[in-house]
Protein backbone atom coordinates (compact mmCIF):
# COMPACT_ATOMS: atom_id res chain seq x y z
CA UNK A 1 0.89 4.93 -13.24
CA UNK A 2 -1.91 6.87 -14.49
CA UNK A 3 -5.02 7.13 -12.36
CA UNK A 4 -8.30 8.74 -13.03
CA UNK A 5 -12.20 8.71 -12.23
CA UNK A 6 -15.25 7.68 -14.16
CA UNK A 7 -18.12 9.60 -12.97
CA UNK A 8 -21.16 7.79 -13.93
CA UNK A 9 -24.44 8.56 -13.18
CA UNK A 10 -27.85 6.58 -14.03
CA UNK A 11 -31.21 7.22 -12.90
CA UNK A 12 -31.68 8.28 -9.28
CA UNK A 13 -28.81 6.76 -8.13
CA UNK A 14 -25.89 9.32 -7.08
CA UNK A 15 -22.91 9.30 -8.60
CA UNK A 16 -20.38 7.58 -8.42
CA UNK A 17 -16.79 7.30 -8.61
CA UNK A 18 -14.79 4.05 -10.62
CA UNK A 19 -11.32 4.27 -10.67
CA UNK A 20 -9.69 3.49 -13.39
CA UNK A 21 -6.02 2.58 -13.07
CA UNK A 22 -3.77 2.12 -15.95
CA UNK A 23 0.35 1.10 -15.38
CA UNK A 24 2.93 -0.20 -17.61
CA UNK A 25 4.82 -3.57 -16.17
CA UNK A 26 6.38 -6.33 -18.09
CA UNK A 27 4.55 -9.94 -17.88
CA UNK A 28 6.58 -12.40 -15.53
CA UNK A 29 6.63 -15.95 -16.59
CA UNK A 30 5.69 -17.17 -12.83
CA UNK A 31 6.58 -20.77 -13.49
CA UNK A 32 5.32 -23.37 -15.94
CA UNK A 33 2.70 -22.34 -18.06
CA UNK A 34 1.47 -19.43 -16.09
CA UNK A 35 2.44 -15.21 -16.02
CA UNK A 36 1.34 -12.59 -14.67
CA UNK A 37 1.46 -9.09 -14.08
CA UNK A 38 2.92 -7.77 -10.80
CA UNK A 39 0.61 -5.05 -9.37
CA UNK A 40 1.75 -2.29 -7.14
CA UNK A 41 0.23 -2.18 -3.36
CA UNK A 42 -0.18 1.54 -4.34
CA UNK A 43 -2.92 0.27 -7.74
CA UNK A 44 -4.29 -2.03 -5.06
CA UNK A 45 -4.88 0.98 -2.43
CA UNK A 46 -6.60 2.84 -4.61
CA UNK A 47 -8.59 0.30 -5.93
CA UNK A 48 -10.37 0.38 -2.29
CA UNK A 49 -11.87 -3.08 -2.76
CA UNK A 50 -9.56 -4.92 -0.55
CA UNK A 51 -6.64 -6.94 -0.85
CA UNK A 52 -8.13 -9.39 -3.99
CA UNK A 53 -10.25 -6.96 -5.64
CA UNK A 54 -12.60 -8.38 -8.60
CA UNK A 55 -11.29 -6.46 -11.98
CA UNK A 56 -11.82 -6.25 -15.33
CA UNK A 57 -8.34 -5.89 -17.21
CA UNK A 58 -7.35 -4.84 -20.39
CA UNK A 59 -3.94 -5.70 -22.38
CA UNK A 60 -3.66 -4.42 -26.16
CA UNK A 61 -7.05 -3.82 -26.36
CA UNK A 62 -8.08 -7.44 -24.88
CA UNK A 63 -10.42 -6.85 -22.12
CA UNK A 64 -10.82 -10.37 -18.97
CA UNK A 65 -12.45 -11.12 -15.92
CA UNK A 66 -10.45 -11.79 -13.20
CA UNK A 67 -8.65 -10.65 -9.98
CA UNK A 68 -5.91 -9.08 -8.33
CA UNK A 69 -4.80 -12.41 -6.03
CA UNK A 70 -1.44 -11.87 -3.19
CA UNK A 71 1.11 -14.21 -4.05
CA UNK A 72 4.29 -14.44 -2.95
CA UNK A 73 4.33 -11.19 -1.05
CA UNK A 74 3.18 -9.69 -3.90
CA UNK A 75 0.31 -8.75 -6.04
CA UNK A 76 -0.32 -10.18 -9.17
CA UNK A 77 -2.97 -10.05 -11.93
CA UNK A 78 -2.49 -13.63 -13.87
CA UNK A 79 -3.16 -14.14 -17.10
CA UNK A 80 -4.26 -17.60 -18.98
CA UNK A 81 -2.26 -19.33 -21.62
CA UNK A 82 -5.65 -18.31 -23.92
CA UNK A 83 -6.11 -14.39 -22.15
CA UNK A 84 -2.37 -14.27 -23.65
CA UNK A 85 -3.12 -15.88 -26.56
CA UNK A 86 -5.88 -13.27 -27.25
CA UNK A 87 -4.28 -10.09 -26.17
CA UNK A 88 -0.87 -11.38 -28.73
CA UNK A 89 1.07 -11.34 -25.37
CA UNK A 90 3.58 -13.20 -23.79
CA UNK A 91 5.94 -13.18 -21.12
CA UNK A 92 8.98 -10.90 -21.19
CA UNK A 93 7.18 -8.47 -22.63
CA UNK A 94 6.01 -5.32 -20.70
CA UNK A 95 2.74 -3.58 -22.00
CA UNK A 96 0.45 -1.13 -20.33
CA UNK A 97 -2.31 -2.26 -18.11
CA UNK A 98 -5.40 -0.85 -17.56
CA UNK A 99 -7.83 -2.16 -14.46
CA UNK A 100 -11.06 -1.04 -13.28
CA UNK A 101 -13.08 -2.62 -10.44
CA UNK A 102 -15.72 -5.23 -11.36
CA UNK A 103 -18.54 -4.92 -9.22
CA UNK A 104 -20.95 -6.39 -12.20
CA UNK A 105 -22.68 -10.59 -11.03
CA UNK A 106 -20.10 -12.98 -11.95
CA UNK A 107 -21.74 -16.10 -13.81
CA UNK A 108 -21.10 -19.25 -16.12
CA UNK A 109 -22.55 -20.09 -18.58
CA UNK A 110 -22.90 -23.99 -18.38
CA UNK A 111 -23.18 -25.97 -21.33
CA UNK A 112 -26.33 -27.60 -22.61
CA UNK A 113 -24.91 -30.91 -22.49
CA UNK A 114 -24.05 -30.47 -18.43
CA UNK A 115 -27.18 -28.59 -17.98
CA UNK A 116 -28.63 -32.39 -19.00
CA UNK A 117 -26.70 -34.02 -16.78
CA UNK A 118 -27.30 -31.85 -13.74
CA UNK A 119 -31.55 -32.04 -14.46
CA UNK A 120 -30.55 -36.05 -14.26
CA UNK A 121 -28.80 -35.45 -10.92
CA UNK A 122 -30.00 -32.87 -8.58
CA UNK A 123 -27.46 -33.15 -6.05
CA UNK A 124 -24.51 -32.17 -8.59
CA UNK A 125 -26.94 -29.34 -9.14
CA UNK A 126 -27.45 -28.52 -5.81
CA UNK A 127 -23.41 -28.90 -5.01
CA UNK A 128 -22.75 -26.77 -8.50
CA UNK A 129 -24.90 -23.90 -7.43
CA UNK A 130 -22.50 -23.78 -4.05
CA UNK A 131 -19.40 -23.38 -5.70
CA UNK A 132 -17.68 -19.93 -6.23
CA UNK A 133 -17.35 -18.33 -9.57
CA UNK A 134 -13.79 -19.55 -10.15
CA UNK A 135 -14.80 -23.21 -9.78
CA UNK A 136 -17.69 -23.23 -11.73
CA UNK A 137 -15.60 -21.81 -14.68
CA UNK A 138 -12.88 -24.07 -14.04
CA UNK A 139 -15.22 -27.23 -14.73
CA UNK A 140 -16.98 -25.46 -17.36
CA UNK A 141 -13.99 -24.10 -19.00
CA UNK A 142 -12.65 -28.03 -18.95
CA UNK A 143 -15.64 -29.25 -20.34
CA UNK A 144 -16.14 -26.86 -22.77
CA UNK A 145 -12.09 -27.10 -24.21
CA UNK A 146 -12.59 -30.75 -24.69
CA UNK A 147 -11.49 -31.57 -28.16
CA UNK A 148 -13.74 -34.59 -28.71
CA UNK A 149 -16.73 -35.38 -27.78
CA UNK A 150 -15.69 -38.57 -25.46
CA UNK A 151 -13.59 -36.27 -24.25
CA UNK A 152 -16.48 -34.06 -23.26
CA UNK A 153 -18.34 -37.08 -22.00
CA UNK A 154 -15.54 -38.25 -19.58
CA UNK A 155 -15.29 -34.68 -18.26
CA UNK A 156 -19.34 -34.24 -17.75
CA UNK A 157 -19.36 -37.74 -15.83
CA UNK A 158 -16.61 -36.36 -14.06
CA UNK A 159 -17.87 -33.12 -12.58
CA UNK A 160 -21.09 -34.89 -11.42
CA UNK A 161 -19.16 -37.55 -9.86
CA UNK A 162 -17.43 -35.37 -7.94
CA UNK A 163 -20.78 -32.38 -7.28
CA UNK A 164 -22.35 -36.07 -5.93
CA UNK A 165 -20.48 -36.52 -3.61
């Protein structure tokens, strides 16, 4: 495990310290269609953001949002069936990891065609703007994978149905 600091500083604002950790594991198929990375309590530690800190991680030179989540008496940093897909990963394999904290506003982008549906519904706007990160990109993630637009449709009616109620 490598471990080193990125002084930064910007303006008035004193300097300070990211750490950067970087550690070579293999990726663990964790059942079904989902892997992840087993991360040491030491990488965690150091981290200093608690026990599910917010990171940005980067696999062969693939860079994702996510966090560091306990499971299993462990910690693991998962990884999607498309984050694998776009880092030419898969499980089995070990490659070296490289984490930093993410302290930058976590958003999602919603698509235009559920932005329309939530001006026609206020209360699935209201409810939307409620959820955490992780939720909203779960429904917009599903909305935005559909492969055809009654797909897409069915989704949309979907979410508001259940923001509604």
């Amino acid at each position: 495990m490598a471990l080193y600091a990125i002084e930064s500083v910007t303006g008035r604002v004193p300097p300070s310290h990211t750490w950067v950790m970087e550690f070579t594991t293999e990726l663990l198929s964790t059942g079904g269609n989902t892997a992840g990375f087993v991360v040491s309590d030491a990488v965690v530690e150091k981290l200093g953001s608690g026990r599910r800190p917010k990171v940005a991680a980067t696999v062969n030179g693939h860079t994702w949002r996510t966090s560091i989540a306990s499971m299993g008496g462990r910690f693991l940093l998962g990884t999607s069936a498309a984050v694998r897909e776009a880092a030419g990963i898969a499980a089995g394999q070990t490659h070296t990891v490289t984490v930093e904290l993410d302290s930058s506003p976590r958003s999602v982008e919603i698509p235009a065609d559920l932005a329309d549906a939530f001006a026609a519904h206020p209360a699935a706007a209201a409810a939307w703007e409620q959820l955490s990160y992780s939720n909203q990109r779960r429904y917009a993630e599903a909305i935005a994978s559909a492969k055809s637009p009654a797909t897409r449709e069915r989704r949309i009616a979907s979410t508001i149905a259940t923001l509604s109620d």
